[in-house]
N, C-alpha and C. Protein backbone atom coordinates (compact mmCIF):
# COMPACT_ATOMS: atom_id res chain seq x y z
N UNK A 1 19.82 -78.94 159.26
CA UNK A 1 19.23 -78.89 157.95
C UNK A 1 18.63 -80.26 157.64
N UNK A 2 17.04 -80.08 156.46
CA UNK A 2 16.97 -81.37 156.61
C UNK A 2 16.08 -81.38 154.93
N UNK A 3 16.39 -82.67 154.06
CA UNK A 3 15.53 -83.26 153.17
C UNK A 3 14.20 -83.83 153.38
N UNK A 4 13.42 -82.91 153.61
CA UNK A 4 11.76 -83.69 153.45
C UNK A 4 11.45 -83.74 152.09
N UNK A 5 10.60 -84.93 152.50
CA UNK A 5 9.94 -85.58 151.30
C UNK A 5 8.32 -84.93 151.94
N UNK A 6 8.02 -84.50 150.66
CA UNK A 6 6.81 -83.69 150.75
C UNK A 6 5.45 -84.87 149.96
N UNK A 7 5.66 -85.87 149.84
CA UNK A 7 5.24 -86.95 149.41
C UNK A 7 4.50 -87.77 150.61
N UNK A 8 5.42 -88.12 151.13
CA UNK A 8 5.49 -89.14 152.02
C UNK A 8 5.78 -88.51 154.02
N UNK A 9 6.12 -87.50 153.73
CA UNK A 9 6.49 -86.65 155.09
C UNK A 9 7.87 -87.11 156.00
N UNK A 10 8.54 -87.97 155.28
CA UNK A 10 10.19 -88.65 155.83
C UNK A 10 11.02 -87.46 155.95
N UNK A 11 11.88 -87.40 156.86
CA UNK A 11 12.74 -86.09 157.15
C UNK A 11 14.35 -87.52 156.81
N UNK A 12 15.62 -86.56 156.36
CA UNK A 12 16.68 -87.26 156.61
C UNK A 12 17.59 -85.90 156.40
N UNK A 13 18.27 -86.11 157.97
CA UNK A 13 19.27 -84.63 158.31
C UNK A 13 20.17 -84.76 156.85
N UNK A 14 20.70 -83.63 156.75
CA UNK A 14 21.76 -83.52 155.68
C UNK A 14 22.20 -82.37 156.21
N UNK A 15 23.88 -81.59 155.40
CA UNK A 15 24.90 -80.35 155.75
C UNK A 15 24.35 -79.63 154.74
N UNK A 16 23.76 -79.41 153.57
CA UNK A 16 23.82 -78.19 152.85
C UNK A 16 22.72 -78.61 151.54
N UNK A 17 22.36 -77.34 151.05
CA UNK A 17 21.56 -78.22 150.17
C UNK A 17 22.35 -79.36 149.03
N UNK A 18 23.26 -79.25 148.44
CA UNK A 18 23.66 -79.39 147.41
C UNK A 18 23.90 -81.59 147.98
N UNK A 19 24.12 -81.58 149.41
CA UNK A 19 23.90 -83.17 149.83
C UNK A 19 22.03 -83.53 149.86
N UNK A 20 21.73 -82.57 150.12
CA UNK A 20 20.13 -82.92 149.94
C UNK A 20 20.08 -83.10 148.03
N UNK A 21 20.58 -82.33 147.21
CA UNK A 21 20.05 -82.45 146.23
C UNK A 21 20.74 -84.06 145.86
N UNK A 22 22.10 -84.35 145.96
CA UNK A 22 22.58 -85.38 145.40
C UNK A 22 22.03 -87.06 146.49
N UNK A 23 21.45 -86.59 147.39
CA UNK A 23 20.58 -87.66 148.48
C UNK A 23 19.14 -87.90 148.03
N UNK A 24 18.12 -86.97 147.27
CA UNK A 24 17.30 -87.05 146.76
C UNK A 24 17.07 -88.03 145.90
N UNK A 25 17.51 -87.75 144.78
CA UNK A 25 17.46 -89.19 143.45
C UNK A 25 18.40 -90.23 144.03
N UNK A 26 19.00 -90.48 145.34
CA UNK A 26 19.40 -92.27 145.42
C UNK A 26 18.27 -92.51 146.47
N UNK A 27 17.62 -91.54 146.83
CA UNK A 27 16.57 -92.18 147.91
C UNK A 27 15.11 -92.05 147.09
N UNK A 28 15.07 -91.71 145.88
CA UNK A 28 13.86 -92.08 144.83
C UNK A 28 12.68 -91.13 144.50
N UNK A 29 13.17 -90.01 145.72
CA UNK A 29 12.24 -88.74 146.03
C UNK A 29 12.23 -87.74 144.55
N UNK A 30 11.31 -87.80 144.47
CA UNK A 30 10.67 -86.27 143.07
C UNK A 30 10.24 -85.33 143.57
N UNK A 31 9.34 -85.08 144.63
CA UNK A 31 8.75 -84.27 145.80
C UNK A 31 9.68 -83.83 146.80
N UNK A 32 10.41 -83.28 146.93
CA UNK A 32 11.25 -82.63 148.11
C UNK A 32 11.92 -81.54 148.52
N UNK A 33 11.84 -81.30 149.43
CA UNK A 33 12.11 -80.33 149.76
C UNK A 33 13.24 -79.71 151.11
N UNK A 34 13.89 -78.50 150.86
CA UNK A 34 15.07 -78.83 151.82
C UNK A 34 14.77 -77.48 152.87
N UNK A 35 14.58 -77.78 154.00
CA UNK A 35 14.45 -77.23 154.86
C UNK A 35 15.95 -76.63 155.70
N UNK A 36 16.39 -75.60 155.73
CA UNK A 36 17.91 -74.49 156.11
C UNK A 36 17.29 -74.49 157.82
N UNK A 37 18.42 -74.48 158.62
CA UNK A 37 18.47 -73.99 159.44
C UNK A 37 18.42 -74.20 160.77
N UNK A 38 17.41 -74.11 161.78
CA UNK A 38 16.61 -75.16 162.77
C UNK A 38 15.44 -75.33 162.68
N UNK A 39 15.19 -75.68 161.04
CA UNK A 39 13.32 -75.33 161.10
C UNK A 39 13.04 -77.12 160.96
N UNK A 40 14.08 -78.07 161.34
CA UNK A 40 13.46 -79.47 161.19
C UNK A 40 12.14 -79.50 162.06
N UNK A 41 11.44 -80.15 161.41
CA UNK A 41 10.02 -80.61 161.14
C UNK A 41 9.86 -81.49 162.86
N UNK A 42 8.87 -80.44 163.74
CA UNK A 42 8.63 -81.23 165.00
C UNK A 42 8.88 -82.34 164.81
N UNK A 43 8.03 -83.11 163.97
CA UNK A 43 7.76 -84.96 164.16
C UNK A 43 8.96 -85.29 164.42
N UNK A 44 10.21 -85.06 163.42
CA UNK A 44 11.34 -85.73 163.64
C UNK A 44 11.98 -85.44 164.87
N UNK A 45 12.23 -83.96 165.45
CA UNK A 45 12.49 -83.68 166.82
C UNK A 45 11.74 -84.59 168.17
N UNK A 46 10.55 -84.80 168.00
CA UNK A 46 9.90 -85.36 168.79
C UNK A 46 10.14 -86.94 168.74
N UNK A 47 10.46 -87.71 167.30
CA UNK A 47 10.65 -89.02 167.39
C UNK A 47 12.24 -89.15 167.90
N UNK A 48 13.18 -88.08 167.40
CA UNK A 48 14.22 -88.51 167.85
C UNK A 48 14.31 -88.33 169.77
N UNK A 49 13.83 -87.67 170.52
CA UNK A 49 13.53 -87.55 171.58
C UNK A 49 12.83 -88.12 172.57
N UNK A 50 11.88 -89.38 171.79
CA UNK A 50 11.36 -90.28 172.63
C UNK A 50 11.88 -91.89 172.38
N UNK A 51 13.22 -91.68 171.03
CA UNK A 51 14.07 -92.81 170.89
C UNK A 51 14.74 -92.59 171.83
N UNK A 52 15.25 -91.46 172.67
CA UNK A 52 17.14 -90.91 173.42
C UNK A 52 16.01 -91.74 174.88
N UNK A 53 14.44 -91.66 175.00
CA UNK A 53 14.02 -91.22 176.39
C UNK A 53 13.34 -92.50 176.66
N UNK A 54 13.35 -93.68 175.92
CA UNK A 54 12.95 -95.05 175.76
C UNK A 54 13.83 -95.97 176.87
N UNK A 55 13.19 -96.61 177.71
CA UNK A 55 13.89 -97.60 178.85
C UNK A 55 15.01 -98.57 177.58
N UNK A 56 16.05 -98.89 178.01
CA UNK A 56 17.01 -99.57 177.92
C UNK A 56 16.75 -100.95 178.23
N UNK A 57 17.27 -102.11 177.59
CA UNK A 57 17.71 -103.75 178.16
C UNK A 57 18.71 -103.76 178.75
N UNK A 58 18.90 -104.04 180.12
CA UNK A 58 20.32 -103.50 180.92
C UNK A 58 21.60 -104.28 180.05
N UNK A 59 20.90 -105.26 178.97
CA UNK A 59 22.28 -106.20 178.14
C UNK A 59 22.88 -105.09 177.56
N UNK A 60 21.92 -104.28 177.00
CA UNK A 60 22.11 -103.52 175.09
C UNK A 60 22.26 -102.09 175.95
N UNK A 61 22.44 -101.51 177.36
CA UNK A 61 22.64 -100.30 177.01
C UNK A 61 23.51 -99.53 176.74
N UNK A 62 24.57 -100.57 176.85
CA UNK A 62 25.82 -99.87 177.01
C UNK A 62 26.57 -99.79 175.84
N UNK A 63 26.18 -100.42 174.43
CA UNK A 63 26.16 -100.57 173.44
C UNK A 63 25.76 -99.61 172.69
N UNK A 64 24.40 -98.98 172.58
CA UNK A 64 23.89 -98.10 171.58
C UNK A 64 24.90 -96.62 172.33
């Protein structure tokens, strides 16, 4: 499940609506909207998927 901002196009996962509604007004959003289910918004699928698929610093990988 996820809080888009229909403003700005920002996705931020959330469990149910009622955390999207009380996540909304501390993150400043008037425009938003809560998306149920597995319907998150490609972009975010795709950015989180080329963060997991990004080469590593052999210092920092063992870390994240």
């Amino acid at each position: 499940m996820t809080l888009h901002c229909d403003k700005t196009g920002r996705h931020w996962p959330c469990d149910s609506f009622s955390q999207a509604a009380q996540m909304a007004p501390n993150l400043g959003l008037t425009d938003w909207t809560w998306c149920q289910g597995d319907t998150t918004p490609p972009t975010m699928r795709e950015t989180i998927a080329e963060m997991r698929a990004r080469p590593r610093h052999r210092i920092t990988m063992g870390i994240e």
